[in-house]
PDB file of N, CA and C in Angstrom:
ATOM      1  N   UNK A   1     -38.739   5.295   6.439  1.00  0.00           N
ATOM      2  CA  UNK A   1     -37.321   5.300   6.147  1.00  0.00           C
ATOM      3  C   UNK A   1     -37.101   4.824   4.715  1.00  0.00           C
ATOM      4  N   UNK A   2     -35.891   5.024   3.922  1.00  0.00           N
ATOM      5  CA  UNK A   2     -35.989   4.902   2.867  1.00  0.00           C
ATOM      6  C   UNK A   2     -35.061   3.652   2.796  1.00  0.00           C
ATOM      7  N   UNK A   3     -35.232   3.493   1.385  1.00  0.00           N
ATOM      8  CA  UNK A   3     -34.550   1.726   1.104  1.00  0.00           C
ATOM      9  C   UNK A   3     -33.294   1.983   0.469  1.00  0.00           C
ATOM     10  N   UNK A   4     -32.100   1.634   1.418  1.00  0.00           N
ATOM     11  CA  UNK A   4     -30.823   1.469   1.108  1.00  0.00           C
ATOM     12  C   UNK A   4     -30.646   0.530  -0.504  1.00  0.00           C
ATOM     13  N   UNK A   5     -29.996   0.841  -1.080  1.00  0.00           N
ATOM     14  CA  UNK A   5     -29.599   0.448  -2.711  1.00  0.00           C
ATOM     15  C   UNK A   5     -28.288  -0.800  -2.161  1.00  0.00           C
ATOM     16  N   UNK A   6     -27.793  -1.710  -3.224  1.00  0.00           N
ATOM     17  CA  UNK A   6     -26.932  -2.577  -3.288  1.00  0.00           C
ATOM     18  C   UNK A   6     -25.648  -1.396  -3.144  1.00  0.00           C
ATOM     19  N   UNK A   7     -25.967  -0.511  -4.230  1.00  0.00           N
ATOM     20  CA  UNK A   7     -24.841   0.633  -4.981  1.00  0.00           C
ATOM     21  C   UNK A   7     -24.645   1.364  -3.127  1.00  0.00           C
ATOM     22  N   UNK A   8     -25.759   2.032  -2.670  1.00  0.00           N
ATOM     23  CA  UNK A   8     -25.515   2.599  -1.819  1.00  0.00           C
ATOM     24  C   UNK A   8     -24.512   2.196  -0.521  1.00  0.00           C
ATOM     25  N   UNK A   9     -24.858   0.389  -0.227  1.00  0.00           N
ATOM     26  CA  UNK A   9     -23.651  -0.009   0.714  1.00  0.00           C
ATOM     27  C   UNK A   9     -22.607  -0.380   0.343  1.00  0.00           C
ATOM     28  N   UNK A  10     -22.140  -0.386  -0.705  1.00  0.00           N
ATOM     29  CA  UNK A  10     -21.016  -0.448  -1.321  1.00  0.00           C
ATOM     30  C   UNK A  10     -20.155   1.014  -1.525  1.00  0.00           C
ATOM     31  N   UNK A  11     -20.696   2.207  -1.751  1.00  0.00           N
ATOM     32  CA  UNK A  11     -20.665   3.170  -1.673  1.00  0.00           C
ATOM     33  C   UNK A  11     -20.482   3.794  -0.106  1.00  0.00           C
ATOM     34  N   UNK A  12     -20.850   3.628   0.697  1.00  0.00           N
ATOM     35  CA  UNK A  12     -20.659   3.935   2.032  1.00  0.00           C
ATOM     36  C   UNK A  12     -19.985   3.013   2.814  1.00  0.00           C
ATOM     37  N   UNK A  13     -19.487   1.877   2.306  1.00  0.00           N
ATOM     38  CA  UNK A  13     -18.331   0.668   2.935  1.00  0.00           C
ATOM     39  C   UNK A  13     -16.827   1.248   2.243  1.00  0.00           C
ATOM     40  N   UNK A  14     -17.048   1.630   1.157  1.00  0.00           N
ATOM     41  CA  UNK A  14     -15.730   2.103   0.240  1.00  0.00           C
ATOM     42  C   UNK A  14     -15.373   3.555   1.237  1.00  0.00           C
ATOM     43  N   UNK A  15     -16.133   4.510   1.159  1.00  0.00           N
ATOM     44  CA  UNK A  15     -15.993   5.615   1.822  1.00  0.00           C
ATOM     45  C   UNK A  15     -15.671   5.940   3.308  1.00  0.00           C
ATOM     46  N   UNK A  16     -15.920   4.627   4.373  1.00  0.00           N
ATOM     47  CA  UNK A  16     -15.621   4.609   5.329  1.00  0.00           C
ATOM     48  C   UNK A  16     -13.973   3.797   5.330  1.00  0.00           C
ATOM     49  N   UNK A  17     -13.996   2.681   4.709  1.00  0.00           N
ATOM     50  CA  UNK A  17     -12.793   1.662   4.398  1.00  0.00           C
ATOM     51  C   UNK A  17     -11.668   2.873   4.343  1.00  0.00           C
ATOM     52  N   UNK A  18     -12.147   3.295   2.920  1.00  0.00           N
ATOM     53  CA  UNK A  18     -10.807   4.389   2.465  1.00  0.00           C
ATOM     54  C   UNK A  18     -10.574   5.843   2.854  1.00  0.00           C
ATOM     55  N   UNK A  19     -11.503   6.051   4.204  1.00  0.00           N
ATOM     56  CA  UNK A  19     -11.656   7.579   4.416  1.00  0.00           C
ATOM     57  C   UNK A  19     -11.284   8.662   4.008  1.00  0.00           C
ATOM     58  N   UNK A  20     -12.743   8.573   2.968  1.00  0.00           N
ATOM     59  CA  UNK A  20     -12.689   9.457   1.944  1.00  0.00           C
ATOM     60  C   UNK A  20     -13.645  10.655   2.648  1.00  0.00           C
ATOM     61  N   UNK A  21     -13.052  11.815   2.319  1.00  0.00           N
ATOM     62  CA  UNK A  21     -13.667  12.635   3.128  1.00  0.00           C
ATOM     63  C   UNK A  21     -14.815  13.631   2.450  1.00  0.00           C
ATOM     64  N   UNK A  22     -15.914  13.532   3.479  1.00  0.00           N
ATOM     65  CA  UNK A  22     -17.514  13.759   2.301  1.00  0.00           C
ATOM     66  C   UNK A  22     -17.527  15.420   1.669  1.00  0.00           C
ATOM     67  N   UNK A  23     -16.285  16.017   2.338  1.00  0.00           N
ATOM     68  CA  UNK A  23     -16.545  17.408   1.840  1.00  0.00           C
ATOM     69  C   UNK A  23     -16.217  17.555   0.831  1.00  0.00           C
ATOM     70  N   UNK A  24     -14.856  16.205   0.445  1.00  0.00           N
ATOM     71  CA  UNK A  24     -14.239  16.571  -0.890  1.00  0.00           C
ATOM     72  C   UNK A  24     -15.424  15.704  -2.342  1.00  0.00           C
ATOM     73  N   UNK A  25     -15.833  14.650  -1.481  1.00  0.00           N
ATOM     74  CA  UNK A  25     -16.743  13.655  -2.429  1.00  0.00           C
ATOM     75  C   UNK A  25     -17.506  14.757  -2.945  1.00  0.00           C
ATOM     76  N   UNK A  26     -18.308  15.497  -1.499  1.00  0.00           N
ATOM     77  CA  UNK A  26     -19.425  16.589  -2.498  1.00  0.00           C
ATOM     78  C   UNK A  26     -18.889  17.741  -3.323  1.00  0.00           C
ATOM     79  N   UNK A  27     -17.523  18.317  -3.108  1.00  0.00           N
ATOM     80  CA  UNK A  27     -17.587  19.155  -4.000  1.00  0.00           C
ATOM     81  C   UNK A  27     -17.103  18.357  -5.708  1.00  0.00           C
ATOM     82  N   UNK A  28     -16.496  17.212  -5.527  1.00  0.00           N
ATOM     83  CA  UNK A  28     -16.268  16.351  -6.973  1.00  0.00           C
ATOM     84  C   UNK A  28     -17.528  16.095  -7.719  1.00  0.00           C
ATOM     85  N   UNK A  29     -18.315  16.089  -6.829  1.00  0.00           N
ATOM     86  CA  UNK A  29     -20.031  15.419  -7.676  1.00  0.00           C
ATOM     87  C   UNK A  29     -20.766  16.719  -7.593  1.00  0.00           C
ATOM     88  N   UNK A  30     -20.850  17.720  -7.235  1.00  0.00           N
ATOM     89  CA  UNK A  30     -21.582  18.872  -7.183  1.00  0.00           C
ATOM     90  C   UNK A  30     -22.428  19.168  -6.391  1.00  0.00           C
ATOM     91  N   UNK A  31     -22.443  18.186  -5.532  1.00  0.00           N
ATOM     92  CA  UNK A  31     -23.437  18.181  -4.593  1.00  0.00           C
ATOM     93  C   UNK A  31     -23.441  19.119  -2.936  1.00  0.00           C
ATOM     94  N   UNK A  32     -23.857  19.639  -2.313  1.00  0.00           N
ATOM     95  CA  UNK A  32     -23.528  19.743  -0.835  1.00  0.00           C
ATOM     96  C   UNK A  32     -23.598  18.835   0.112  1.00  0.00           C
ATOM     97  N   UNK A  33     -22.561  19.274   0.260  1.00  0.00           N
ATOM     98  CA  UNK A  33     -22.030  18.344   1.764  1.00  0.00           C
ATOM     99  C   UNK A  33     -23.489  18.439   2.598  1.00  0.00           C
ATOM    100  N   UNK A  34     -24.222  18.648   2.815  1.00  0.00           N
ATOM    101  CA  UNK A  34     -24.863  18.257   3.712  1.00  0.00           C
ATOM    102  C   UNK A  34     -26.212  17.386   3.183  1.00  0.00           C
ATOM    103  N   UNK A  35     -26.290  17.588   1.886  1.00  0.00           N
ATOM    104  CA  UNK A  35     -27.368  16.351   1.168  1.00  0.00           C
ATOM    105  C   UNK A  35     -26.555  15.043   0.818  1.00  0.00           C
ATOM    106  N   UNK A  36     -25.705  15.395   0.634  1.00  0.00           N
ATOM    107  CA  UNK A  36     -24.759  14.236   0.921  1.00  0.00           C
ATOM    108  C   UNK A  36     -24.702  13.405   2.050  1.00  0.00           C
ATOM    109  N   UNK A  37     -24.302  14.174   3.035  1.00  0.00           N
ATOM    110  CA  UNK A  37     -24.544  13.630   4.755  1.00  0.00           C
ATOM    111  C   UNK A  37     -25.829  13.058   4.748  1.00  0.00           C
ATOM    112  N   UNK A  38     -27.134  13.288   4.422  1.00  0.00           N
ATOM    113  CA  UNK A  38     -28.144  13.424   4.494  1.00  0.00           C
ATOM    114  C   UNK A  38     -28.513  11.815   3.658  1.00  0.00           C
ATOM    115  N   UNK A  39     -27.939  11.737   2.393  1.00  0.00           N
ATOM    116  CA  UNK A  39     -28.327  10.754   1.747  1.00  0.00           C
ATOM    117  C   UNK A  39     -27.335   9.700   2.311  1.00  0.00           C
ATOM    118  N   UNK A  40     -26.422   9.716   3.010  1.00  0.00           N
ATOM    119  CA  UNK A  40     -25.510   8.203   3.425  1.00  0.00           C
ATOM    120  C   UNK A  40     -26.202   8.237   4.276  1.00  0.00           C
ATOM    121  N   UNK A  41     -27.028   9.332   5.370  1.00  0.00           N
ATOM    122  CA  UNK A  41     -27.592   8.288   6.395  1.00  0.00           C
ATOM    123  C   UNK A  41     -29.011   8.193   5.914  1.00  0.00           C
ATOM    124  N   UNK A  42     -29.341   8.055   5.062  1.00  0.00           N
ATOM    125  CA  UNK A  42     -30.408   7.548   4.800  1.00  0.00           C
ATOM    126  C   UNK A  42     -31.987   8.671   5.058  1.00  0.00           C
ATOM    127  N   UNK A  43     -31.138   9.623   5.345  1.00  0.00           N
ATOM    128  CA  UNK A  43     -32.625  10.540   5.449  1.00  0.00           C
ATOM    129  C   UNK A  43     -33.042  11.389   3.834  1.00  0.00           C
ATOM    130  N   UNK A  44     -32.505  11.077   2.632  1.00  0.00           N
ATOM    131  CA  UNK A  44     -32.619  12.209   1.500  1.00  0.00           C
ATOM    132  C   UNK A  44     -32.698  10.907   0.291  1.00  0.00           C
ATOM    133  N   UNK A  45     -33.635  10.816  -0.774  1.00  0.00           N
ATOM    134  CA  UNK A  45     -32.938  10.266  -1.824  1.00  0.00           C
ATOM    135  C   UNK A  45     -32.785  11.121  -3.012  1.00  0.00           C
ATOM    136  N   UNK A  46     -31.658  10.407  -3.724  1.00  0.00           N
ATOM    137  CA  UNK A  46     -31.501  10.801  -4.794  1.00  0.00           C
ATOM    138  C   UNK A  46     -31.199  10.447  -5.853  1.00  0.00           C
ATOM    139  N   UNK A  47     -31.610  10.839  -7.058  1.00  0.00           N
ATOM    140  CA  UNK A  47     -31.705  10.300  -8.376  1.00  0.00           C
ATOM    141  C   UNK A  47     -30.826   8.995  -8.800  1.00  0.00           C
ATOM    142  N   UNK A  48     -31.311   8.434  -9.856  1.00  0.00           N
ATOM    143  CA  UNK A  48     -30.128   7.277 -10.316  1.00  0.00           C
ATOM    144  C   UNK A  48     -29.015   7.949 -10.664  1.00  0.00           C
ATOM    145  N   UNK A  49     -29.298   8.838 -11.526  1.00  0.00           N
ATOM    146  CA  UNK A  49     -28.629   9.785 -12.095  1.00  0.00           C
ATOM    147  C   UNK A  49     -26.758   9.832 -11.175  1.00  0.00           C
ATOM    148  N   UNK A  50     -27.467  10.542  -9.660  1.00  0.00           N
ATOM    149  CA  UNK A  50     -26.698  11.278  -8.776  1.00  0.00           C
ATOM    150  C   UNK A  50     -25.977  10.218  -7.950  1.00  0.00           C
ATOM    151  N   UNK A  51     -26.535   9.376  -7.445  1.00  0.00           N
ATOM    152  CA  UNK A  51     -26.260   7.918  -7.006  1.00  0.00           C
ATOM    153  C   UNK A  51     -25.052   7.552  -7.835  1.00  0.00           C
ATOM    154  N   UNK A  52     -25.278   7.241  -9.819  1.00  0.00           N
ATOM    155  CA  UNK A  52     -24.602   6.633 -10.090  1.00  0.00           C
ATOM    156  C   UNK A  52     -23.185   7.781 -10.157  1.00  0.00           C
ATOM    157  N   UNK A  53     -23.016   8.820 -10.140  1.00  0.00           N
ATOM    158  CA  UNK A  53     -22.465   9.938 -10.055  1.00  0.00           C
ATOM    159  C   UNK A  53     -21.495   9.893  -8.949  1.00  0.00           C
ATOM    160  N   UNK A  54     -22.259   9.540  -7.754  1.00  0.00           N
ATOM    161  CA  UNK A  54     -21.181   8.961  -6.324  1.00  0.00           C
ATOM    162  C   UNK A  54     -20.589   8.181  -6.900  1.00  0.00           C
ATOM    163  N   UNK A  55     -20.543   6.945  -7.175  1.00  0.00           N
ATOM    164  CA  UNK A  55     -20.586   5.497  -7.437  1.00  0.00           C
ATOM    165  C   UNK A  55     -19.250   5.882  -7.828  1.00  0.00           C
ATOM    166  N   UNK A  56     -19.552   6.412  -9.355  1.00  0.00           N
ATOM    167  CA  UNK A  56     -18.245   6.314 -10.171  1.00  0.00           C
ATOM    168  C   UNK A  56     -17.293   7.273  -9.181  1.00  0.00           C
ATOM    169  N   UNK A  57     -17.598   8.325  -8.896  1.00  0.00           N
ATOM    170  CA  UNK A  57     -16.468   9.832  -7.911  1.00  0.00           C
ATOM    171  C   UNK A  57     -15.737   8.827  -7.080  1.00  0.00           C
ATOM    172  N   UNK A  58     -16.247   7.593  -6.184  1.00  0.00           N
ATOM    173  CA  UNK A  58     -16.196   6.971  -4.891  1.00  0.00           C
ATOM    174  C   UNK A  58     -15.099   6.340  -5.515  1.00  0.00           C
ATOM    175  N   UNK A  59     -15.380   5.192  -6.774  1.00  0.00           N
ATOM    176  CA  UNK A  59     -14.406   4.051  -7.671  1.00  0.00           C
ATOM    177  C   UNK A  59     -13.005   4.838  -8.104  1.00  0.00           C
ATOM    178  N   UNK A  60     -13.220   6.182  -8.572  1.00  0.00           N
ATOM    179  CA  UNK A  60     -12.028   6.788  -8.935  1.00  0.00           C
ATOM    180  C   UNK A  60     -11.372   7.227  -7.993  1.00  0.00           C
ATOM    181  N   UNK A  61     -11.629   7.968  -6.540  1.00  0.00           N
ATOM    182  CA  UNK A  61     -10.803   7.894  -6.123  1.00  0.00           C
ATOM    183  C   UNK A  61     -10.391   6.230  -5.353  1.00  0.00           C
ATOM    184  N   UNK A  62     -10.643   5.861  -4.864  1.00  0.00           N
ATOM    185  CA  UNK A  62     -10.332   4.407  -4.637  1.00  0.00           C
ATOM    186  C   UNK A  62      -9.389   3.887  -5.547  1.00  0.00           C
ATOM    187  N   UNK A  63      -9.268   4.329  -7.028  1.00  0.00           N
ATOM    188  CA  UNK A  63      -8.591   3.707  -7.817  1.00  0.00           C
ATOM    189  C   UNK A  63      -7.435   4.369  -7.317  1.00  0.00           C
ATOM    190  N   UNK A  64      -6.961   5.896  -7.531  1.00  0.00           N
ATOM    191  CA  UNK A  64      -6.019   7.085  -7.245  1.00  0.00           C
ATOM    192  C   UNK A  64      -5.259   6.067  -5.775  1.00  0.00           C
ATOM    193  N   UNK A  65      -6.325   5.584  -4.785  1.00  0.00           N
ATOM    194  CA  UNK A  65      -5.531   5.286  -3.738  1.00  0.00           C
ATOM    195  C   UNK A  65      -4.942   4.107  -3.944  1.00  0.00           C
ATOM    196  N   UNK A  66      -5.303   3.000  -4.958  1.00  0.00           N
ATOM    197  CA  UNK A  66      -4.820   1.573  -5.196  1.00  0.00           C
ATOM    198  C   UNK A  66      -3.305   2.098  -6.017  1.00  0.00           C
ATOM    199  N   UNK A  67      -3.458   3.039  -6.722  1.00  0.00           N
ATOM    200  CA  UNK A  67      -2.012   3.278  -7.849  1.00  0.00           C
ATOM    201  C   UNK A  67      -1.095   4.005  -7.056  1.00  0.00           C
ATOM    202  N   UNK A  68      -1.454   4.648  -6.024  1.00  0.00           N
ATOM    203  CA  UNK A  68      -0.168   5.748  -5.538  1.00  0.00           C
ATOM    204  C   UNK A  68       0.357   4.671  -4.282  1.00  0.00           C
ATOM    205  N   UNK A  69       1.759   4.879  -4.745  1.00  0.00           N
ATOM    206  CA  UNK A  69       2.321   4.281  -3.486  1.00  0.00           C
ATOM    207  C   UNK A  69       2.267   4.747  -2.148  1.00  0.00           C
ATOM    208  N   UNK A  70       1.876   6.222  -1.881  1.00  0.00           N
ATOM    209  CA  UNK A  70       1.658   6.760  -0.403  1.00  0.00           C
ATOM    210  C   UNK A  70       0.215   7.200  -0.427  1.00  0.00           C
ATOM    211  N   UNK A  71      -0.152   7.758   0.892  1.00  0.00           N
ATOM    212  CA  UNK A  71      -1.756   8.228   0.600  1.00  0.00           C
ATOM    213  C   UNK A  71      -1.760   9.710   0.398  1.00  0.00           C
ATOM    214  N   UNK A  72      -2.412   9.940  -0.486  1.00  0.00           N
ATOM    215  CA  UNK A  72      -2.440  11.453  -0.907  1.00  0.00           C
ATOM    216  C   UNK A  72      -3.720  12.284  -0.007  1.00  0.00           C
ATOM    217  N   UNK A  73      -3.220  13.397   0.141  1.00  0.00           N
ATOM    218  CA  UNK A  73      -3.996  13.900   0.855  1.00  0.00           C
ATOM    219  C   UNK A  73      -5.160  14.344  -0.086  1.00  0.00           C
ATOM    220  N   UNK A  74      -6.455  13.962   0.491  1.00  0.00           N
ATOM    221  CA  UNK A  74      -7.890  13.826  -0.127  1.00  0.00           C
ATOM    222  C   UNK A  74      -8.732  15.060   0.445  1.00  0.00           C
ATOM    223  N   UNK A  75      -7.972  15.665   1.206  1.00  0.00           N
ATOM    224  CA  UNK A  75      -8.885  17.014   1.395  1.00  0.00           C
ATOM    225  C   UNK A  75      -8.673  18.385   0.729  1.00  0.00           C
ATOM    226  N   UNK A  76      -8.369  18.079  -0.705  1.00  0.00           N
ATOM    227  CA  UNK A  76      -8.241  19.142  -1.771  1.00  0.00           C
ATOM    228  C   UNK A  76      -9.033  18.589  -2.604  1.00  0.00           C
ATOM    229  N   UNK A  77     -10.199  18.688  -2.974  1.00  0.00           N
ATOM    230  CA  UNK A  77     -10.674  18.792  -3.972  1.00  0.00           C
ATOM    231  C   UNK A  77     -10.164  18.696  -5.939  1.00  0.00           C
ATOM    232  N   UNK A  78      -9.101  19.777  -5.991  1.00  0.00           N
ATOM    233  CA  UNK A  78      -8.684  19.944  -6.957  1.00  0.00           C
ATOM    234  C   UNK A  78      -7.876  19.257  -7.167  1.00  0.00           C
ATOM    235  N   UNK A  79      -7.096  19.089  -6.192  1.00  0.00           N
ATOM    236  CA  UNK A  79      -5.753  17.778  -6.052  1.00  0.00           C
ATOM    237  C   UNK A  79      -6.239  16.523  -6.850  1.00  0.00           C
ATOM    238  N   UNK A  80      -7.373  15.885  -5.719  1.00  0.00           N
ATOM    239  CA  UNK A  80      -8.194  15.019  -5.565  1.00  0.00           C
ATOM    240  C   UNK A  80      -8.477  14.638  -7.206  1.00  0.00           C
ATOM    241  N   UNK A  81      -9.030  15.989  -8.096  1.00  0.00           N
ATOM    242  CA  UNK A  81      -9.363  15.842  -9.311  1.00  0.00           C
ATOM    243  C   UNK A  81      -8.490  15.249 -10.405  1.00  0.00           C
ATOM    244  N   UNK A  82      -7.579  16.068 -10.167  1.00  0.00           N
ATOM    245  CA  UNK A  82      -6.046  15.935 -10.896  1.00  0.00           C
ATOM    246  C   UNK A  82      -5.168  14.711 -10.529  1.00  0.00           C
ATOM    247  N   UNK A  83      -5.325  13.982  -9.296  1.00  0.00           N
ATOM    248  CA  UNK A  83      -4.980  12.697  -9.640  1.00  0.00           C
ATOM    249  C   UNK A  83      -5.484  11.420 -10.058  1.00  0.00           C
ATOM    250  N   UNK A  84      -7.097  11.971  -9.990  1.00  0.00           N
ATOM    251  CA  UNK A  84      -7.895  10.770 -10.905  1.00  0.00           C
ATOM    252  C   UNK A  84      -8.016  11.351 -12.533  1.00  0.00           C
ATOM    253  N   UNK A  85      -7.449  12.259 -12.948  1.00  0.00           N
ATOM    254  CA  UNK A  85      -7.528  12.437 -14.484  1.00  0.00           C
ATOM    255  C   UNK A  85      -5.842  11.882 -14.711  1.00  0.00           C
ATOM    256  N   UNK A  86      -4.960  11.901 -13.998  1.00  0.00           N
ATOM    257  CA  UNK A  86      -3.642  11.304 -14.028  1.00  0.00           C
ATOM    258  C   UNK A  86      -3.848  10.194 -14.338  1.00  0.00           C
ATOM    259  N   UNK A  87      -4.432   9.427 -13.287  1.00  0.00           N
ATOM    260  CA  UNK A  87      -4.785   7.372 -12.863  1.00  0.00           C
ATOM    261  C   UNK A  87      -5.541   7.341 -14.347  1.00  0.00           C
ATOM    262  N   UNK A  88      -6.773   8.279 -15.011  1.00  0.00           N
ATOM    263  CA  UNK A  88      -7.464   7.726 -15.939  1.00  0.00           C
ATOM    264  C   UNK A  88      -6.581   8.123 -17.235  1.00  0.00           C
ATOM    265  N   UNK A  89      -5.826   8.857 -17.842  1.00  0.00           N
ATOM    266  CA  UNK A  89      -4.993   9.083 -18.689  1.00  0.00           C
ATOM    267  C   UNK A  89      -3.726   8.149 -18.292  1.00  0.00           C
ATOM    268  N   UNK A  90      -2.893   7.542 -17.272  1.00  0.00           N
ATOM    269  CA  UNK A  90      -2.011   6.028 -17.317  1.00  0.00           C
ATOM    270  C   UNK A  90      -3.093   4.738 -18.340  1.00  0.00           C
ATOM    271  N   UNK A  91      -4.195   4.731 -17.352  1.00  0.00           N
ATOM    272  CA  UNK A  91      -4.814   3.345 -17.799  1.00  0.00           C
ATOM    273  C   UNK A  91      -5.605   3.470 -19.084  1.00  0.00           C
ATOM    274  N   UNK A  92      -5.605   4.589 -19.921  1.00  0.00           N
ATOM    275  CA  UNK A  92      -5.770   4.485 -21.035  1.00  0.00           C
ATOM    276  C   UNK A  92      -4.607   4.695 -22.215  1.00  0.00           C
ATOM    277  N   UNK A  93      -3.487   4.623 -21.465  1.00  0.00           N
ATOM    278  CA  UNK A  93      -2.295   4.457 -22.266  1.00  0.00           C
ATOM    279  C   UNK A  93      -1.743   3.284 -21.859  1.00  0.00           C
ATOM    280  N   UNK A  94      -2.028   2.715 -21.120  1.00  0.00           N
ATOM    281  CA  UNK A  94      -2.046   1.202 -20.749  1.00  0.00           C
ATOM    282  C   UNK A  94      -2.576   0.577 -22.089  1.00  0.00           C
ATOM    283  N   UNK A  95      -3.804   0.544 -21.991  1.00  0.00           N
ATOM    284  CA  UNK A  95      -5.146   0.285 -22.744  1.00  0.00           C
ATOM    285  C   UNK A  95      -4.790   0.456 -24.540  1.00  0.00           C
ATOM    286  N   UNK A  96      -3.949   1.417 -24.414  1.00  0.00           N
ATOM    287  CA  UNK A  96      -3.726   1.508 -25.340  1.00  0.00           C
ATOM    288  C   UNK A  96      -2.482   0.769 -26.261  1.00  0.00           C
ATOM    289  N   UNK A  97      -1.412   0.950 -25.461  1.00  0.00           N
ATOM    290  CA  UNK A  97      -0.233   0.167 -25.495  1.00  0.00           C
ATOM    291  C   UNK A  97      -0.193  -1.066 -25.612  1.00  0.00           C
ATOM    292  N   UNK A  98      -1.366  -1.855 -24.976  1.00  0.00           N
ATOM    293  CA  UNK A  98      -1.594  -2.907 -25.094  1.00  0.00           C
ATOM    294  C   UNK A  98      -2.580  -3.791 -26.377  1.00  0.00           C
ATOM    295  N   UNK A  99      -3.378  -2.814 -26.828  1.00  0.00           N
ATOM    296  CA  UNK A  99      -4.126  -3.187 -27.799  1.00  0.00           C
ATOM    297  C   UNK A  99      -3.030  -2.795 -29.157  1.00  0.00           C
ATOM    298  N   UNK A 100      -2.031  -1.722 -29.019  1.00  0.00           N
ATOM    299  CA  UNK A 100      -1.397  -1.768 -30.319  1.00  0.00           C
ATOM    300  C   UNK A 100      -0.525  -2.737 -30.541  1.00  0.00           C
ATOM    301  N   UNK A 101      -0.039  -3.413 -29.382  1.00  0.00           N
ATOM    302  CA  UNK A 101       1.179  -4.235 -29.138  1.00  0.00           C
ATOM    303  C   UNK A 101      -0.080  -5.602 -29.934  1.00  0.00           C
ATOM    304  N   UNK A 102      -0.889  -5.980 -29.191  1.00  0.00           N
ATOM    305  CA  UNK A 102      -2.037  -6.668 -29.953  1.00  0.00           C
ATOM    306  C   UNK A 102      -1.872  -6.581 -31.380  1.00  0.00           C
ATOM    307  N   UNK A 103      -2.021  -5.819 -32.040  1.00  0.00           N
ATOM    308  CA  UNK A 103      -2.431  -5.459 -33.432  1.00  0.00           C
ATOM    309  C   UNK A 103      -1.142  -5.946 -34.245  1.00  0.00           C
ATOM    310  N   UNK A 104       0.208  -5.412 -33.551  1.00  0.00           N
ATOM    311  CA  UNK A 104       1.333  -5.486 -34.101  1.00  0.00           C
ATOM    312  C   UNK A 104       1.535  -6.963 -34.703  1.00  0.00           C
ATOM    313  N   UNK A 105       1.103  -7.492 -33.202  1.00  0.00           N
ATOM    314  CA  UNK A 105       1.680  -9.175 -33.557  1.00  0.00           C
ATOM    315  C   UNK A 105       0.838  -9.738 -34.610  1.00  0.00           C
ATOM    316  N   UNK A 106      -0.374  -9.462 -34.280  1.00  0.00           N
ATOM    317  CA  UNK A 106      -1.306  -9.948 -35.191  1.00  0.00           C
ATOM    318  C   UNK A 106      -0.873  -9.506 -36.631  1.00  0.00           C
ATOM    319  N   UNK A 107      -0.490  -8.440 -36.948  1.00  0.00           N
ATOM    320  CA  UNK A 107       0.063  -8.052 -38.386  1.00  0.00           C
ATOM    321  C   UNK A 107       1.424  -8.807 -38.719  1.00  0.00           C
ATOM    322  N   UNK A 108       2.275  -9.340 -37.836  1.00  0.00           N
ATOM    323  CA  UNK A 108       3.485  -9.658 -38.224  1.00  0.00           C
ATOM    324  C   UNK A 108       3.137 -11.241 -38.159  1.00  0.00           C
TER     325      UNK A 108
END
């Protein structure tokens, strides 16, 4: 049997917690749904690479579900996509807003 990762139960606690659904995870990471299936239960490994690839897909949507006030439906794929490039274009105008507001004071 193969050796579960730190990343990996954190990754499969997030995905059950926030039922995230694995058809949409695999088509966001490129993967098939069924090596997917395959690698949460522990019968497939795969690269750091692909691992860290879940990791981040898993964190973004998780983020999408922390910012929206209702739950969006997660079995669109494309949806799915388009509201984590939304969540990551806010928090880099966050990010941003905040470092100029920074700069300002510091100049005045």
């Amino acid at each position: 049997m193969k050796r579960k990762t730190k990343s990996y139960e954190k990754i499969d606690t997030a995905i059950r917690k926030y039922d995230i659904p694995k058809s949409t995870l695999a088509r966001l990471i490129g993967m098939w749904p069924t090596d997917l299936s395959a690698w949460l239960n522990n019968r497939l490994t795969v690269s750091f690479e692909r691992e860290e690839r879940i990791k981040q897909t898993v964190d973004d949507i998780v983020r999408v579900l922390k910012a929206t006030p209702f739950r969006p439906d997660l079995r669109k794929p494309d949806a799915v996509r388009k509201m984590i490039q939304a969540v990551n274009e806010r928090e880099a105008q966050l990010v941003s807003f905040s470092d100029g507001e920074s700069s300002s004071t510091a100049a005045a």
